[in-house]
Protein backbone atom coordinates (compact mmCIF):
# COMPACT_ATOMS: atom_id res chain seq x y z
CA UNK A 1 -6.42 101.64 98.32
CA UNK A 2 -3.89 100.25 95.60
CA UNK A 3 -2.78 104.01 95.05
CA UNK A 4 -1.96 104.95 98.65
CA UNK A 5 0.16 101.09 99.20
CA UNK A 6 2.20 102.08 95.98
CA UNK A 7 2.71 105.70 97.40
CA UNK A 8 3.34 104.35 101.00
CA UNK A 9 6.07 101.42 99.54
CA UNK A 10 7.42 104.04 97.59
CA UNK A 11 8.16 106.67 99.84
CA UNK A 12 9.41 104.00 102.26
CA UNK A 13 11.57 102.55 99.44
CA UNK A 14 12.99 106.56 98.88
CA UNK A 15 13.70 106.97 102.51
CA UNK A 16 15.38 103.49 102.81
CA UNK A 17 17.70 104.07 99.74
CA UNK A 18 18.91 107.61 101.01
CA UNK A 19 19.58 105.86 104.70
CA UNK A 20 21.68 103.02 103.02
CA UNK A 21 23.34 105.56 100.58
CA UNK A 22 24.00 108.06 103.76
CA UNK A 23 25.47 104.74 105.91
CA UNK A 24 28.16 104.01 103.16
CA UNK A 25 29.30 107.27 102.66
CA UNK A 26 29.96 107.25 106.59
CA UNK A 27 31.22 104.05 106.65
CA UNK A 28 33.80 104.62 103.67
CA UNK A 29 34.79 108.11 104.82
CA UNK A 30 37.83 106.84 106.96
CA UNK A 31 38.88 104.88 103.99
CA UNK A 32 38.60 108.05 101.72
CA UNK A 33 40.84 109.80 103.93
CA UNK A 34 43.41 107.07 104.68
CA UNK A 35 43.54 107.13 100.74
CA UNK A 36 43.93 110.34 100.14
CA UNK A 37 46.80 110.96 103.04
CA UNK A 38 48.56 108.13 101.28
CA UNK A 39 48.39 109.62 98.09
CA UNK A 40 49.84 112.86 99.64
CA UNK A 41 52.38 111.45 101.38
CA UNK A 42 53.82 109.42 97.92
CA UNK A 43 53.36 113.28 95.91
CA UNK A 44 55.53 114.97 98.91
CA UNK A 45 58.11 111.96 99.02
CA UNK A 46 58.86 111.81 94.83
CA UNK A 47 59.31 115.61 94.96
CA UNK A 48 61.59 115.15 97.49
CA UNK A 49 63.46 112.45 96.10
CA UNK A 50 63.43 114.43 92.54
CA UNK A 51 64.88 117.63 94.08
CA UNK A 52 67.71 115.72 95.54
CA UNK A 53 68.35 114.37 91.85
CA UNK A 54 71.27 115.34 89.90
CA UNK A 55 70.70 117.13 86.54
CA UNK A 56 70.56 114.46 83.67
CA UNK A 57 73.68 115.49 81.58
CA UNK A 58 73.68 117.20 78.31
């Protein structure tokens, strides 16, 4: 009886950590992307601003 309440709170416990884990990853994917987009967009704007540079002189 002991055996199968530790298997049953177990396998609830494994399903329940997988739903939370699954539930952030959704949650935080919009924030992921806003990130990333951002990081993009400051990579395309300093090679922009660097191939508008002058040559440093000699």
């Amino acid at each position: 009886m002991k055996r199968r309440l530790a298997i049953v709170l177990l396998t609830l416990g494994t399903i329940g950590g997988y739903a939370a884990g699954f539930a952030s990853l959704r949650c935080h994917s919009g924030q992921r992307r806003q990130h990333f987009e951002h990081h993009v967009a400051k990579i395309c704007v300093d090679a922009a601003r660097n191939a508008e540079a002058p040559p440093p002189p000699r």
